[in-house]
N, C-alpha and C. Protein backbone atom coordinates (compact mmCIF):
# COMPACT_ATOMS: atom_id res chain seq x y z
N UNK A 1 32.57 14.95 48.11
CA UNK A 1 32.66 15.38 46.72
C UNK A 1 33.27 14.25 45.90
N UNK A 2 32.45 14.08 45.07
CA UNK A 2 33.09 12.88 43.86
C UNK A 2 33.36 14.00 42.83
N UNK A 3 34.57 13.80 41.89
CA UNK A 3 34.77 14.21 40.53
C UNK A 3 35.54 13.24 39.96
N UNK A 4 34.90 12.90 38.92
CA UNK A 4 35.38 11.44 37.86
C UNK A 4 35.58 12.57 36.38
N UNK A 5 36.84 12.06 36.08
CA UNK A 5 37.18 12.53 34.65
C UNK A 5 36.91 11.81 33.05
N UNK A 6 35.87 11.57 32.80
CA UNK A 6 35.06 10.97 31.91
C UNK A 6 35.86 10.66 30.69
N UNK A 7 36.35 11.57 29.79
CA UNK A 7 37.36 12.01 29.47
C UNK A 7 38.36 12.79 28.70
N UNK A 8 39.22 13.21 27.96
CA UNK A 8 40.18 14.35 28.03
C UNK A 8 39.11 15.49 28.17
N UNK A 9 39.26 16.34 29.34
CA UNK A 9 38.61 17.75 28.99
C UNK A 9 36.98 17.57 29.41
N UNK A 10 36.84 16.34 30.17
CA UNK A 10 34.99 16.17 30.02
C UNK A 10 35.19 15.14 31.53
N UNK A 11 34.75 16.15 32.73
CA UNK A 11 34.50 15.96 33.72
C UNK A 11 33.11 15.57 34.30
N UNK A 12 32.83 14.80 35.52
CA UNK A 12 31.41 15.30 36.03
C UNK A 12 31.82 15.05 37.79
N UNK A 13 31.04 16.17 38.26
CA UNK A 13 31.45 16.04 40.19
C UNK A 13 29.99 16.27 40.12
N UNK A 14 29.90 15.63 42.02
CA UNK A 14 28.53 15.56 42.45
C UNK A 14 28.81 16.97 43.61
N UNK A 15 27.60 16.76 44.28
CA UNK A 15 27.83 17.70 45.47
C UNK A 15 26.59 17.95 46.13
N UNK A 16 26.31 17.68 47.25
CA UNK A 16 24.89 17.54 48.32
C UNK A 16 24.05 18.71 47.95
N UNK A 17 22.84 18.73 47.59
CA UNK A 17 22.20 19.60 47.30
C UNK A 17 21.53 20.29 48.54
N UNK A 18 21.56 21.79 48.91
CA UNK A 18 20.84 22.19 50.13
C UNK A 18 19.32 21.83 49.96
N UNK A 19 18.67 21.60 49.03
CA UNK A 19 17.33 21.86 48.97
C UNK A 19 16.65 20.17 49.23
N UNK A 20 17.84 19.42 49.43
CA UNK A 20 17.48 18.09 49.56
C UNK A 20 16.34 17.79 50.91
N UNK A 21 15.48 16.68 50.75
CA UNK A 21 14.38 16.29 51.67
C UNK A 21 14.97 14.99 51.98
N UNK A 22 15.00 14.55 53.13
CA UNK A 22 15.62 13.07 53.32
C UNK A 22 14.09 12.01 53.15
N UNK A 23 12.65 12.77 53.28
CA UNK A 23 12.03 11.60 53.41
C UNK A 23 10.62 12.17 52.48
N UNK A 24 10.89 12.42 50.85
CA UNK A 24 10.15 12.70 50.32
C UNK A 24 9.37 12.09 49.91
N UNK A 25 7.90 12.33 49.36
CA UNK A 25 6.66 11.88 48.67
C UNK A 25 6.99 10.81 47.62
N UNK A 26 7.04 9.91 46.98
CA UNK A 26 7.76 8.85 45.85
C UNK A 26 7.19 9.16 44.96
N UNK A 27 8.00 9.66 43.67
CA UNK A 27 7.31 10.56 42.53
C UNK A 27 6.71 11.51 42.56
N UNK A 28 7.12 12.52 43.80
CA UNK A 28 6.83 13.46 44.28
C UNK A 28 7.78 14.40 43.68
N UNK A 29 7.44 15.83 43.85
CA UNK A 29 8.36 16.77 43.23
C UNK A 29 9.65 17.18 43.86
N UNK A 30 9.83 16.85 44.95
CA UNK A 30 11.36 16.50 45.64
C UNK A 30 11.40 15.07 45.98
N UNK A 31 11.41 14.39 44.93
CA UNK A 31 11.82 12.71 45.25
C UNK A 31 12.91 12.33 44.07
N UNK A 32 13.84 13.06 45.03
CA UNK A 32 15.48 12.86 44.07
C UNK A 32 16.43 12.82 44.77
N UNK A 33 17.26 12.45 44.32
CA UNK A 33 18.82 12.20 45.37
C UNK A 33 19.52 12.89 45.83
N UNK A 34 20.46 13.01 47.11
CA UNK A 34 20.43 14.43 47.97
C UNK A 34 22.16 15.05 46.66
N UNK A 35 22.17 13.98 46.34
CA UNK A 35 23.72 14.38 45.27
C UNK A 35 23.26 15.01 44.04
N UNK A 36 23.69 16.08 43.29
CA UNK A 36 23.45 16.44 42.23
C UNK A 36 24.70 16.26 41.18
N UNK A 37 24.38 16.36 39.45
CA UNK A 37 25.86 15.77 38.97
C UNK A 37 25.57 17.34 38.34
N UNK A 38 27.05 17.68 37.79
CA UNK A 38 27.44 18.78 37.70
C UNK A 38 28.86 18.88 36.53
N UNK A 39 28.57 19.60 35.47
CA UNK A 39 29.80 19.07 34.25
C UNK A 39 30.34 20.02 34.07
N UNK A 40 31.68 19.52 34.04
CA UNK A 40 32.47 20.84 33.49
C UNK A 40 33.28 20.25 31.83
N UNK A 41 33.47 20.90 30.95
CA UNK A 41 33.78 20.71 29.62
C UNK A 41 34.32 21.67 28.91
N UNK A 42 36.19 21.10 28.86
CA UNK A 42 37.06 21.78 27.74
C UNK A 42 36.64 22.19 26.40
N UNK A 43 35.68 22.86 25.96
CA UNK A 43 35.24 23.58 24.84
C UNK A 43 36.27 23.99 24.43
N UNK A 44 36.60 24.13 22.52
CA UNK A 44 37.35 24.52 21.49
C UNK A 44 37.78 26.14 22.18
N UNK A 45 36.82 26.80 22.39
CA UNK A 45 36.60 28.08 22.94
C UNK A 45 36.42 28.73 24.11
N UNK A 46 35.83 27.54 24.71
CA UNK A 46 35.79 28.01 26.50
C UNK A 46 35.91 27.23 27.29
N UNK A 47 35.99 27.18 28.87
CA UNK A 47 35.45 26.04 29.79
C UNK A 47 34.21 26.60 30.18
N UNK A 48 33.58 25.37 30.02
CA UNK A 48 31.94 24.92 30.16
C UNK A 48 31.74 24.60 31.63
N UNK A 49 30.86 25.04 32.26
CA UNK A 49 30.10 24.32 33.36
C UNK A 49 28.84 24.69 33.41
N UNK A 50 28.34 23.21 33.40
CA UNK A 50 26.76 23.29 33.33
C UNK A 50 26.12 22.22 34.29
N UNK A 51 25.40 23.24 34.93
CA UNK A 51 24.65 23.14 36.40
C UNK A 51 25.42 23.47 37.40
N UNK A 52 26.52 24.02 37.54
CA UNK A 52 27.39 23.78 38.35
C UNK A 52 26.96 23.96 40.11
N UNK A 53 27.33 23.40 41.11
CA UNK A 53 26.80 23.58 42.11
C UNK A 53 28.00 23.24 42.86
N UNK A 54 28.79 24.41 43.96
CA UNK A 54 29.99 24.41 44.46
C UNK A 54 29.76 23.11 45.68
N UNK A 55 30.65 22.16 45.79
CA UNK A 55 30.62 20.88 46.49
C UNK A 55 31.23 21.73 48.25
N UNK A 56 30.88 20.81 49.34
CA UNK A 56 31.58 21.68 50.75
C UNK A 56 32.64 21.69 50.74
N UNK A 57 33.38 21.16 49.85
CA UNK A 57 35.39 21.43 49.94
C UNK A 57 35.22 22.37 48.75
N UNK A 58 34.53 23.69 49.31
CA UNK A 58 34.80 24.74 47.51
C UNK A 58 35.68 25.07 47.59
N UNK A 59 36.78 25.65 49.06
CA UNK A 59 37.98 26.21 48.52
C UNK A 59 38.69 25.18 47.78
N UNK A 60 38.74 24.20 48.13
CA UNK A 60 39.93 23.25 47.13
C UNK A 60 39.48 22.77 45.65
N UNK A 61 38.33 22.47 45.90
CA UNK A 61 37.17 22.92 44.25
C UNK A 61 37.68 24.14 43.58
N UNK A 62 37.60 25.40 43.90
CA UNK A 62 37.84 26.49 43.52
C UNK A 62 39.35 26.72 43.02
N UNK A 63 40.29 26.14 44.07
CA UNK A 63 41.63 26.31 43.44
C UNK A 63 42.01 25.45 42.69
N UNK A 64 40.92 24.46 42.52
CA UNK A 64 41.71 23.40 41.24
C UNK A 64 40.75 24.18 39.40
N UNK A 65 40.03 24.31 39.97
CA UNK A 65 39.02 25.41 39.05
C UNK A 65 39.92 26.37 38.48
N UNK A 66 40.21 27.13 39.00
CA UNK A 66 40.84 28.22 38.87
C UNK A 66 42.35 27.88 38.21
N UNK A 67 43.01 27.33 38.77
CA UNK A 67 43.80 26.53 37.49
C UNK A 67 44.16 26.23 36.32
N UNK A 68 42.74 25.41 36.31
CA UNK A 68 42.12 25.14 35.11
C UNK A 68 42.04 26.32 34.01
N UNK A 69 41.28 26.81 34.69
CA UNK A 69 40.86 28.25 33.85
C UNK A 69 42.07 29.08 33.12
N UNK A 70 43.32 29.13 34.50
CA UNK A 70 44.63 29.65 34.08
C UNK A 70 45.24 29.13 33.12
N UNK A 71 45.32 27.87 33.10
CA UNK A 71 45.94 27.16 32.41
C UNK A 71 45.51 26.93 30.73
N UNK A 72 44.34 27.07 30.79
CA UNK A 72 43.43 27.17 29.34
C UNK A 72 43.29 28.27 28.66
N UNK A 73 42.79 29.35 29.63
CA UNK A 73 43.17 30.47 28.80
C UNK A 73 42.16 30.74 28.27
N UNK A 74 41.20 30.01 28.54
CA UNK A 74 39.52 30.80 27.97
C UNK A 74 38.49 30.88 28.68
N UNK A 75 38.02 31.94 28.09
CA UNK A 75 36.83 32.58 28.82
C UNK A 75 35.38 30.85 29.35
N UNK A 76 35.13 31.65 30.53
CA UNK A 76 33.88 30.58 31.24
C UNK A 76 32.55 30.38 30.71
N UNK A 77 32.07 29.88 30.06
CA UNK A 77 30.79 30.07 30.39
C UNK A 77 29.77 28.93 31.07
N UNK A 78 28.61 29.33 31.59
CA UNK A 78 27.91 28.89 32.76
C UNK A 78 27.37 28.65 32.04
N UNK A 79 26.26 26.97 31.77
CA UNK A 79 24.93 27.21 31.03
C UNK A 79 24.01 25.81 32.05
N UNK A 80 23.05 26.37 32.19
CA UNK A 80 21.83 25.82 32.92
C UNK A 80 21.10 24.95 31.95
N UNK A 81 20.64 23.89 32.55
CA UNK A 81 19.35 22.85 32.05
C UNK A 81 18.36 23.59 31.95
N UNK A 82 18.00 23.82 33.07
CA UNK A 82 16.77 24.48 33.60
C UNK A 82 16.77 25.81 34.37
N UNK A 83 15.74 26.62 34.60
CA UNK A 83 16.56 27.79 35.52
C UNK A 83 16.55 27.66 36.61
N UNK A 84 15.69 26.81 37.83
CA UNK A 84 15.98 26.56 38.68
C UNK A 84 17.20 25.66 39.36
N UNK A 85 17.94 25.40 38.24
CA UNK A 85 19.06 24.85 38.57
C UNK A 85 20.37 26.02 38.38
N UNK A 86 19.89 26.95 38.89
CA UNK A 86 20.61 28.39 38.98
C UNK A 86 22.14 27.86 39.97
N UNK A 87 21.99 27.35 41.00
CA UNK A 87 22.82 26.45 42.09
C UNK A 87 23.95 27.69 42.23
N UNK A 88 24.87 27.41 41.77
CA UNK A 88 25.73 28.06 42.25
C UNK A 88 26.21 28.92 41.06
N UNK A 89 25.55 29.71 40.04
CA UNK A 89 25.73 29.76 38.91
C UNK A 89 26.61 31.34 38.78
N UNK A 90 25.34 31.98 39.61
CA UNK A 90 25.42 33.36 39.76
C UNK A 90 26.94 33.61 40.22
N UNK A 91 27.57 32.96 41.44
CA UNK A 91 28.75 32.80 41.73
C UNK A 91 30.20 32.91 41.20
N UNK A 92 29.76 31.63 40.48
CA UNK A 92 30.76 31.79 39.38
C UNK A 92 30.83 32.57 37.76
N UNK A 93 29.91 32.98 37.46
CA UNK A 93 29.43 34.24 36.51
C UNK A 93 30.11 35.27 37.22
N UNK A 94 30.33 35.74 38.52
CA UNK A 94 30.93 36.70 38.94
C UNK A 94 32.16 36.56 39.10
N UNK A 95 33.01 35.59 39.48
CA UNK A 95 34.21 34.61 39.91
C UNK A 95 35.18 35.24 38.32
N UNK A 96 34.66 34.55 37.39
CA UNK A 96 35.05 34.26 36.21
C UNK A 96 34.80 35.49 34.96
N UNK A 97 33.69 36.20 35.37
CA UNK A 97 33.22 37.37 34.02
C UNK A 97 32.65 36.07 33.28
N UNK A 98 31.94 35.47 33.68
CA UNK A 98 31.71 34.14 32.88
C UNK A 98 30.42 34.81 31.60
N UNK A 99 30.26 34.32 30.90
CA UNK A 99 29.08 34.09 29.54
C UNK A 99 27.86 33.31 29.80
N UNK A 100 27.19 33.43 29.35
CA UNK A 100 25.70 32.24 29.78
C UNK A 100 25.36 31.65 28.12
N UNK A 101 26.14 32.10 27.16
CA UNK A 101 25.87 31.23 25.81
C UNK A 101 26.43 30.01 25.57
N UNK A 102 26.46 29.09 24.87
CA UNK A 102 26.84 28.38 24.58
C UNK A 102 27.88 27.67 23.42
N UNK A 103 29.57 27.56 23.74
CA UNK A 103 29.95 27.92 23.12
C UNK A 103 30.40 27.02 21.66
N UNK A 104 31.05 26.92 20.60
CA UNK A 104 30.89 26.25 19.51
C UNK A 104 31.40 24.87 20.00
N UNK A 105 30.67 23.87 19.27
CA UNK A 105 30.86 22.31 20.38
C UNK A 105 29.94 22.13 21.18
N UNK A 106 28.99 22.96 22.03
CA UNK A 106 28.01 22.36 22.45
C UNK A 106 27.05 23.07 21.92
N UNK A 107 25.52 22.08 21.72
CA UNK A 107 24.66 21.96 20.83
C UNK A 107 23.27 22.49 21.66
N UNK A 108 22.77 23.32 21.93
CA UNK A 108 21.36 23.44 22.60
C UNK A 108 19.95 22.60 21.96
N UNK A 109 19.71 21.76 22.90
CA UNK A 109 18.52 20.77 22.51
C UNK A 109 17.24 21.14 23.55
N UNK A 110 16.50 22.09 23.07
CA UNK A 110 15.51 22.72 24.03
C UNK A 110 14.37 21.14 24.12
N UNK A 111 13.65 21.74 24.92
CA UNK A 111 12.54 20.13 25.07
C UNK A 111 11.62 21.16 26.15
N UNK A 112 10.56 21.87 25.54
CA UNK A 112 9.94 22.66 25.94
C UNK A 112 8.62 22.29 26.67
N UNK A 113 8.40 20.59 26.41
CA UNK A 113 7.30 20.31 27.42
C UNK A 113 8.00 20.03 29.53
N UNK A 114 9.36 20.55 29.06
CA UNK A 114 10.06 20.12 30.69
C UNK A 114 10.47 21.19 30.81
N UNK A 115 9.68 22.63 30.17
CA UNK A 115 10.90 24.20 30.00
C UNK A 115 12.19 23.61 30.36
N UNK A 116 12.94 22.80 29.12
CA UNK A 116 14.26 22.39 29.92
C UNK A 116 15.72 22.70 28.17
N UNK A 117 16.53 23.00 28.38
CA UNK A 117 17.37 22.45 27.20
C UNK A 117 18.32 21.84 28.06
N UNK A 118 18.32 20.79 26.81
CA UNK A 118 19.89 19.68 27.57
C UNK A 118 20.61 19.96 26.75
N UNK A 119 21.88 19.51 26.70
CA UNK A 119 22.97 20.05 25.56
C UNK A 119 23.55 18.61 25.34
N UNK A 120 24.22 18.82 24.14
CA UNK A 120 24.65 17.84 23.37
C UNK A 120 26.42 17.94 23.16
N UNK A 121 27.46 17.64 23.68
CA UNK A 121 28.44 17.41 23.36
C UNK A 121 29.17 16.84 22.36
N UNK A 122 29.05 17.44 21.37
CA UNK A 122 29.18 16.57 20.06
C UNK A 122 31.06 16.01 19.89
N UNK A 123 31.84 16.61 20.25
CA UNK A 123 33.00 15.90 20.69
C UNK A 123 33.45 14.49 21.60
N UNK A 124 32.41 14.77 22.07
CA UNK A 124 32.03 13.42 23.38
C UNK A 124 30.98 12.38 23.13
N UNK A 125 30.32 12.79 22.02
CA UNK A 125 28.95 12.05 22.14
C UNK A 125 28.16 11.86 23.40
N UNK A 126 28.01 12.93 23.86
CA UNK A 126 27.76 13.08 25.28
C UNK A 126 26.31 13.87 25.73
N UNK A 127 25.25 13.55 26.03
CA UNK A 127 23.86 14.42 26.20
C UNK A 127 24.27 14.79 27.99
N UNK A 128 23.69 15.76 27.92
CA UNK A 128 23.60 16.19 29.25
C UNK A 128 22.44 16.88 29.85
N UNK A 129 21.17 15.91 29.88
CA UNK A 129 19.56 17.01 30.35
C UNK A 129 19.61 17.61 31.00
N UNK A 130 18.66 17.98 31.53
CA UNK A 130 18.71 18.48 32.99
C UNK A 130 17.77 18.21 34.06
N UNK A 131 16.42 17.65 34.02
CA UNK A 131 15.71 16.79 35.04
C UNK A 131 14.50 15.94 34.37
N UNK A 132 14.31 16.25 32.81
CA UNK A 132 13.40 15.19 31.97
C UNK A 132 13.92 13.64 32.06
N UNK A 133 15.49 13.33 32.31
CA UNK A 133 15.85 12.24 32.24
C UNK A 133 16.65 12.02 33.75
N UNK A 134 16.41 11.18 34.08
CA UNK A 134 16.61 10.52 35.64
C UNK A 134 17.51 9.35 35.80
N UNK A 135 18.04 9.18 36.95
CA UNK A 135 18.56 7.83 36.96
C UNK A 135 17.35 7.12 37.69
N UNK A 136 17.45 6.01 37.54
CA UNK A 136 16.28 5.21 37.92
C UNK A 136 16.67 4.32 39.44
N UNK A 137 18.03 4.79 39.76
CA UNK A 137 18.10 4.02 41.00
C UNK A 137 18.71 2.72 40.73
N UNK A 138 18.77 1.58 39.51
CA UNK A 138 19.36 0.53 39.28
C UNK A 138 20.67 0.74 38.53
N UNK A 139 20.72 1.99 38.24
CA UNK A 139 22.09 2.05 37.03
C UNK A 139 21.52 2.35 35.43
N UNK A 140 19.96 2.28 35.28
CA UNK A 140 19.25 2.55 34.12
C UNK A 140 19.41 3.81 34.23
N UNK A 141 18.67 4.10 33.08
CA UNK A 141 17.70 6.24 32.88
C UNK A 141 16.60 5.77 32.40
N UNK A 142 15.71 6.67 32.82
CA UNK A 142 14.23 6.70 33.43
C UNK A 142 13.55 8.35 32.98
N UNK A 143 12.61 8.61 32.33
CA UNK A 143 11.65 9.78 32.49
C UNK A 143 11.77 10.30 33.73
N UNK A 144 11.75 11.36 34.08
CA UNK A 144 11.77 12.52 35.60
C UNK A 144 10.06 11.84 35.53
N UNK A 145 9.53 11.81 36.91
CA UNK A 145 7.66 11.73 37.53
C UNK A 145 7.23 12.98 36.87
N UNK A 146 5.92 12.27 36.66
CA UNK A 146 5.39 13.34 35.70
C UNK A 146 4.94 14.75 37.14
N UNK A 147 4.66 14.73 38.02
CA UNK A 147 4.77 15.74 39.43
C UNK A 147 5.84 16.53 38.94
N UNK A 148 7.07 16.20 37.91
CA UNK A 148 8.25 17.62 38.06
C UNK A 148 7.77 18.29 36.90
N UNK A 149 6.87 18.05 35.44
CA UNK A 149 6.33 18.79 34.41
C UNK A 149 6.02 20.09 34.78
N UNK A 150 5.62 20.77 34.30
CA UNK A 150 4.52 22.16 34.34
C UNK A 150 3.56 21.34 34.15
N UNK A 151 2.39 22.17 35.02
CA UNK A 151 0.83 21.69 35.17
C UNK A 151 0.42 21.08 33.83
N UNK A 152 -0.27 20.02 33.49
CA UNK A 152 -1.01 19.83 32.25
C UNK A 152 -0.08 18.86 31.03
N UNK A 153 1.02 18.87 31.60
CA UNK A 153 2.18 18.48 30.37
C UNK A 153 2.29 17.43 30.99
N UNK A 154 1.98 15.81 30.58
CA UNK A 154 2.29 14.70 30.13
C UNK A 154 3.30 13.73 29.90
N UNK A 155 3.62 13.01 30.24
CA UNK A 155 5.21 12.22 30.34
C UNK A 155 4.95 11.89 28.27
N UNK A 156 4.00 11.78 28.36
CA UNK A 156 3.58 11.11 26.85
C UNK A 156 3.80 11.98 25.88
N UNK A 157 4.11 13.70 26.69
CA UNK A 157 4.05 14.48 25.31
C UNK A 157 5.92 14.72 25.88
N UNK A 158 6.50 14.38 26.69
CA UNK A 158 7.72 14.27 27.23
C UNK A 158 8.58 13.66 26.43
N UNK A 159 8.05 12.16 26.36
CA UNK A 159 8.79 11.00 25.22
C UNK A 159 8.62 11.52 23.93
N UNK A 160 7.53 12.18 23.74
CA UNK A 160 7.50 12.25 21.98
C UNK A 160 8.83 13.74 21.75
N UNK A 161 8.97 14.48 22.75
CA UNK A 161 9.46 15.39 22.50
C UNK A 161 11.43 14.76 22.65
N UNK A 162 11.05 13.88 23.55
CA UNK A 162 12.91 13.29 23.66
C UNK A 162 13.27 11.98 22.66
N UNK A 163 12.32 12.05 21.74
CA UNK A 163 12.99 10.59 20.85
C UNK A 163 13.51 11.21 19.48
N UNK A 164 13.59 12.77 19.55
CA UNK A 164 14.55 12.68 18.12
C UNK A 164 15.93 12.68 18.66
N UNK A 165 15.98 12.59 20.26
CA UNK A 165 17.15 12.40 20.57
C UNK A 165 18.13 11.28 20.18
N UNK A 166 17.02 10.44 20.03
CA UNK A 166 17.68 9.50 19.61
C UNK A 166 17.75 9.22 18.06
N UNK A 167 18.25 10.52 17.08
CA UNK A 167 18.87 10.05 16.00
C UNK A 167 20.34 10.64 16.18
N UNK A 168 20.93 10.77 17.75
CA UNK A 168 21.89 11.26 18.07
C UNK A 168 23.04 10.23 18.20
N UNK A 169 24.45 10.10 18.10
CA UNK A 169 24.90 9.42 18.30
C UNK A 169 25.47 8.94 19.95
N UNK A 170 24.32 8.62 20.89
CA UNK A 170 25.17 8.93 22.00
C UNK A 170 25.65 8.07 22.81
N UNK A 171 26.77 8.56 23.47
CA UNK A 171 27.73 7.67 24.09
C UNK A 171 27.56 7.30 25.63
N UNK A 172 27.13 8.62 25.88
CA UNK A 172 27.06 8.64 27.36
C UNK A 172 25.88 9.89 28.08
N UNK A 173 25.11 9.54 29.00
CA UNK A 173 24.12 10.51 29.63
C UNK A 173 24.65 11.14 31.16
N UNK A 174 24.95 12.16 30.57
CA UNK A 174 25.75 13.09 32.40
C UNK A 174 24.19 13.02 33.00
N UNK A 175 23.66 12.27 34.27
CA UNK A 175 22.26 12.92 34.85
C UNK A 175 22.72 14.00 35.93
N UNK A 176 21.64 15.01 36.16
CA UNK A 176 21.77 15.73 37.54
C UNK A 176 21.19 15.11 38.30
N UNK A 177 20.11 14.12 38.57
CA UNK A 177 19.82 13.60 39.43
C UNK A 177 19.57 11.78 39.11
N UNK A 178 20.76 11.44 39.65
CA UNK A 178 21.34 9.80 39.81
C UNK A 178 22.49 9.58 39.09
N UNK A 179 22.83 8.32 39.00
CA UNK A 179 24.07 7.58 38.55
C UNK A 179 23.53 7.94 36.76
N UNK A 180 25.15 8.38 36.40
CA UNK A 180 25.03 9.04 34.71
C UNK A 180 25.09 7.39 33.75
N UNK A 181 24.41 7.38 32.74
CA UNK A 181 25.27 6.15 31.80
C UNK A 181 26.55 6.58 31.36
N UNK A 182 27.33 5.81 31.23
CA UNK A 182 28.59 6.32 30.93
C UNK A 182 28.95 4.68 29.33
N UNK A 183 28.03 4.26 29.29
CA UNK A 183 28.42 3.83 27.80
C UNK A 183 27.43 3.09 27.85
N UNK A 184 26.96 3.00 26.22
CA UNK A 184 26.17 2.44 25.84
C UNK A 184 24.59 3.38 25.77
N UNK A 185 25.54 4.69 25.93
CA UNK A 185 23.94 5.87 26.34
C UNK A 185 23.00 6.16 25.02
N UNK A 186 22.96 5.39 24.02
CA UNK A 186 21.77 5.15 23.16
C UNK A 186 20.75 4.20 23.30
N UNK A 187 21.10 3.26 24.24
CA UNK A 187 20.69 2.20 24.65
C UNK A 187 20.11 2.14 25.73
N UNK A 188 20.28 2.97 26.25
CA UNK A 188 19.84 3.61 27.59
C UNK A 188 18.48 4.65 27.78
N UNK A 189 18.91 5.59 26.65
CA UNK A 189 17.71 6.46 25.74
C UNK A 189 16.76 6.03 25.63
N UNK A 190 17.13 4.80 24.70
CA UNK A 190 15.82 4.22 23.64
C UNK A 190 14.78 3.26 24.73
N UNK A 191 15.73 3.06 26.09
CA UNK A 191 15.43 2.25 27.11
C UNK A 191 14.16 3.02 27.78
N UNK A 192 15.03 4.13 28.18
CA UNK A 192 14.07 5.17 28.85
C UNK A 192 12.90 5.34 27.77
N UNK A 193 12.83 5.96 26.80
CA UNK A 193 11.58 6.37 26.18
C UNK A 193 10.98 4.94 25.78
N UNK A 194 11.05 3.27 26.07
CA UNK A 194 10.34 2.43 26.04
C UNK A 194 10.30 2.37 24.50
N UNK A 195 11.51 2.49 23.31
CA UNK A 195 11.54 2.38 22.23
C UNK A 195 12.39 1.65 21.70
N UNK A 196 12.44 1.08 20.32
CA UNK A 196 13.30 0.17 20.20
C UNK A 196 14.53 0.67 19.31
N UNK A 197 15.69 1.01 19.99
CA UNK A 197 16.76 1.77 19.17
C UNK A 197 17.05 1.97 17.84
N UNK A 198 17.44 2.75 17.58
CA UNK A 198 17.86 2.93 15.85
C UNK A 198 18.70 3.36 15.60
C-alpha cells in the first residue's frame, strides 16, 4: 500500500486490484496496471473518497480512516468515476452511512462518450477521471485504448469531449490507472489530447 499526502486534506493510496491480468492483450480491455489510485479529500462539508478500493493492510487502512472521520466530524461520501469502479464502495457506504453525492467543492464533469464523470477539485486544482485518462507508463497521461469505450465511441469523439477540460485551471491529474501528474497537470492534458495549451 502506497498513500502519499498531496496536500492539506488531499490524499491518493494505491492498492492491487483483484481483477488484475498479469499478461494482458496491449490495448486490450484489461491492459492496465495491477495498482489502482484511489482519493480521499477533506471537503468544506465532508470526507470524500473516490474510487476507493480497501488496500491488504485494511485493518490499519481502516483505523487510520476512521480517525479521520472522528476527528473531522463529517459525514462520508463515496463518489465513483465510473460504475464499475464500484471496488470497495458498497463497504464503506455501509461502514460510514456514507452519501453517493457530491459535496460543495467538488465539481461533477460527466464525459459521456466514456459513461464516465471525473471530478474537479476546485480547492486543489486537482481533476480526478476515472479511466478516459491513463498514465502512459513514462510519467505522461495518455487517452484510455479505444477497446475500454462503449461499442462505436471513438477516441476522436473522446478528445473532443475532454478539451473543455482544459479551460480548467489544473494543477494536478489523480489517475486510477498509472503514475498521477502531480504538477504541471495542464500541460499534461493538453499533452494527452495532442493540443496546444491555453
Amino acid at each position: 500500500m502506497v498513500v502519499d499526502e498531496l496536500a492539506p486534506g488531499l490524499w491518493r493510496w494505491t492498492a492491487p486490484h483483484p481483477g488484475w491480468e498479469a499478461n494482458p492483450e496491449p490495448e486490450g480491455p484489461a491492459d492496465w496496471p495491477r495498482e489502482v489510485g484511489c482519493v480521499y479529500y477533506e471537503a468544506r462539508d465532508a470526507v470524500v473518497l473516490i474510487d476507493p478500493l480497501l488496500p491488504q493492510e485494511r485493518a490499519r487502512f481502516l483505523e487510520a480512516l476512521d480517525r479521520d472521520v472522528e476527528r473531522l466530524g463529517l459525514p462520508v461520501a463515496i463518489l465513483l468515476t465510473v460504475s464499475w469502479h464500484e471496488r470497495s464502495a458498497a463497504e464503506l457506504v455501509a461502514r460510514y452511512g456514507a452519501g453517493r453525492a457530491a459535496p460543495d467543492g467538488v465539481v461533477e464533469l460527466p464525459i459521456p462518450s466514456a459513461e464516465e464523470t471525473a471530478y474537479w477539485l476546485s480547492a486543489h486544482h486537482t481533476l480526478v477521471p476515472g479511466d478516459a485518462l491513463i498514465g502512459d507508463g513514462h510519467g505522461n497521461v495518455r487517452l484510455c485504448p479505444e477497446s475500454w469505450l462503449p461499442d462505436g465511441t471513438t477516441c476522436s469523439e473522446l478528445r473532443a469531449e475532454l478539451d473543455p477540460l482544459l479551460d480548467l485551471p489544473v494543477e494536478r491529474i489523480l489517475l486510477s490507472h498509472g503514475e498521477p501528474a502531480l504538477a504541471d497537470g495542464h500541460s499534461a492534458l493538453a499533452a494527452a489530447l495532442d493540443v496546444t495549451p491555453r
